[in-house]
Every structure is written in structure tokens, then in C-alpha cells.
Protein backbone atom coordinates (compact mmCIF):
# COMPACT_ATOMS: atom_id res chain seq x y z
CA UNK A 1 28.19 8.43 -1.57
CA UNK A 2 26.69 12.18 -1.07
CA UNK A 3 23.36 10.80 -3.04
CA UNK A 4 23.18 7.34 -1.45
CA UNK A 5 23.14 9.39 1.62
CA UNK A 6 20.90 11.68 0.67
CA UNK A 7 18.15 9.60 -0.65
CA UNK A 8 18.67 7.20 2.75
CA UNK A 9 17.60 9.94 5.17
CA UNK A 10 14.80 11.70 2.93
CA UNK A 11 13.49 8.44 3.30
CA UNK A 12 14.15 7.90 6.98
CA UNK A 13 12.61 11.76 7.04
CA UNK A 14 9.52 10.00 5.34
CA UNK A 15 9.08 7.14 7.46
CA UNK A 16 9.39 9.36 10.31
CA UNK A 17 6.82 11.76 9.37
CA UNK A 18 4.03 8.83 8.13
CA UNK A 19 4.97 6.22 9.91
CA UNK A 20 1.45 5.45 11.10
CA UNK A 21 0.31 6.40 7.74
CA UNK A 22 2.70 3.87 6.05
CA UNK A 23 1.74 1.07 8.57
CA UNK A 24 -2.18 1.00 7.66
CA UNK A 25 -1.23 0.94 4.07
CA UNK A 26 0.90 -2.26 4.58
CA UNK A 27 -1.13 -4.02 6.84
CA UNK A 28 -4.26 -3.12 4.19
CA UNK A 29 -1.94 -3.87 1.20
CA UNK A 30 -1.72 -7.36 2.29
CA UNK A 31 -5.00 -7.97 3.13
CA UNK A 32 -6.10 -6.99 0.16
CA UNK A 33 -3.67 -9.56 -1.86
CA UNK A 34 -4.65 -12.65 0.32
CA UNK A 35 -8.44 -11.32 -0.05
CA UNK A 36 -8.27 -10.48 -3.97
CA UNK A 37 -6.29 -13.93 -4.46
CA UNK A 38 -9.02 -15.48 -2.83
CA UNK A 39 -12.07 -14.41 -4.96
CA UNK A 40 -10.67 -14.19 -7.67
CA UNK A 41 -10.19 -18.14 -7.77
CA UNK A 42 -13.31 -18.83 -5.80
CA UNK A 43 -15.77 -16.70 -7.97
CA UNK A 44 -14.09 -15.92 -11.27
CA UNK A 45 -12.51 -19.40 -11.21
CA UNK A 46 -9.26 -18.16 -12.40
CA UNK A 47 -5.70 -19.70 -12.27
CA UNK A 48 -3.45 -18.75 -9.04
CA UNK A 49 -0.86 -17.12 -11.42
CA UNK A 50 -3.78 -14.81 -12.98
CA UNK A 51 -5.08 -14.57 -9.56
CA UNK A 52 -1.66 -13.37 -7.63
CA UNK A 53 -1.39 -11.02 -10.60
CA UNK A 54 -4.45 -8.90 -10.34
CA UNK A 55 -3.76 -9.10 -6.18
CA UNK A 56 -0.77 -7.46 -6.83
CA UNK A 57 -1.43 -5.02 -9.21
CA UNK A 58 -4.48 -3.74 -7.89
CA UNK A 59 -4.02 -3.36 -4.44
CA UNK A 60 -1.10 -1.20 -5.64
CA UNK A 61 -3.47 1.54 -7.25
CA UNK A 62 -5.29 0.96 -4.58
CA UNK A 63 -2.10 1.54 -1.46
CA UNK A 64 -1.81 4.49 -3.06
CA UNK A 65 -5.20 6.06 -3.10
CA UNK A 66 -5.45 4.59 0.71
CA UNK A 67 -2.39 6.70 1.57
CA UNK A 68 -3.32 9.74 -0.35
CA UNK A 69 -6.69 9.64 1.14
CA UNK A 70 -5.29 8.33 4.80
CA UNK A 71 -3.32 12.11 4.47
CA UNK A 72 -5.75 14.14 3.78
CA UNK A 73 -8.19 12.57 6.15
CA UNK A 74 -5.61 13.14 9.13
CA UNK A 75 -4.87 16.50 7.76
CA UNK A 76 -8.65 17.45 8.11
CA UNK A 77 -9.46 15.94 11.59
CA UNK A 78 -6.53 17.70 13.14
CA UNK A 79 -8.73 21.34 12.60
């Protein structure tokens, strides 16, 4: 129970602390699949499954480097 705990407020402490952070990236993420789904289909002329695949595993990579760089971009304008 101690753990479950635990991990539920670290991430509550998270949120908290990039919550405008963590918003961008989720509103970009999603973007991103609709728009990779998109042309991949309309210019590689690929199947929707190969499509949804490639939206979803490269706008990953990509959330991430967003957030990273989202962080260190704040952190910079702020001096």
C-alpha cells in the first residue's frame, strides 16, 4: 500500500510541477498521430495498420524530445 502510495503522489508531484509542460506534449502528441497517419497513406501509400504504427511510434521519440526540449527552453527564458 506504502508503494502504491508512493508512486501516486510522485506522480501527482510531477503533474503539478509540468503541468503546462505535459499539456503541449499531449495536445502535440496527437497532432502528430492524426498528421503522420495522414501522409503516410496519402504520399507513401501505405496500409492504415502500417500507417497508425509509425504515428504511434514516432511521435513517441518525438513527445519526448518535445518535453525535454519544452524544459530546458522554459528553464532558459526564466534568466
Amino acid at each position: 500500500m506504502e508503494v502504491t502510495s508512493g508512486i501516486f503522489n510522485s506522480t501527482i508531484s510531477i503533474y503539478k510541477n509540468n503541468k503546462g509542460s505535459i499539456l503541449r506534449t499531449i495536445v502535440y502528441t496527437i497532432g502528430h498521430f492524426i498528421i503522420a497517419i495522414s501522409v503516410l497513406m496519402l504520399v507513401a501509400d501505405v496500409s492504415f495498420t502500417v500507417a497508425l504504427t509509425d504515428a504511434i511510434v514516432e511521435p513517441i521519440a518525438n513527445s519526448i524530445w518535445y518535453f525535454i526540449l519544452d524544459k530546458w527552453w522554459a528553464s532558459k527564458s526564466k534568466k
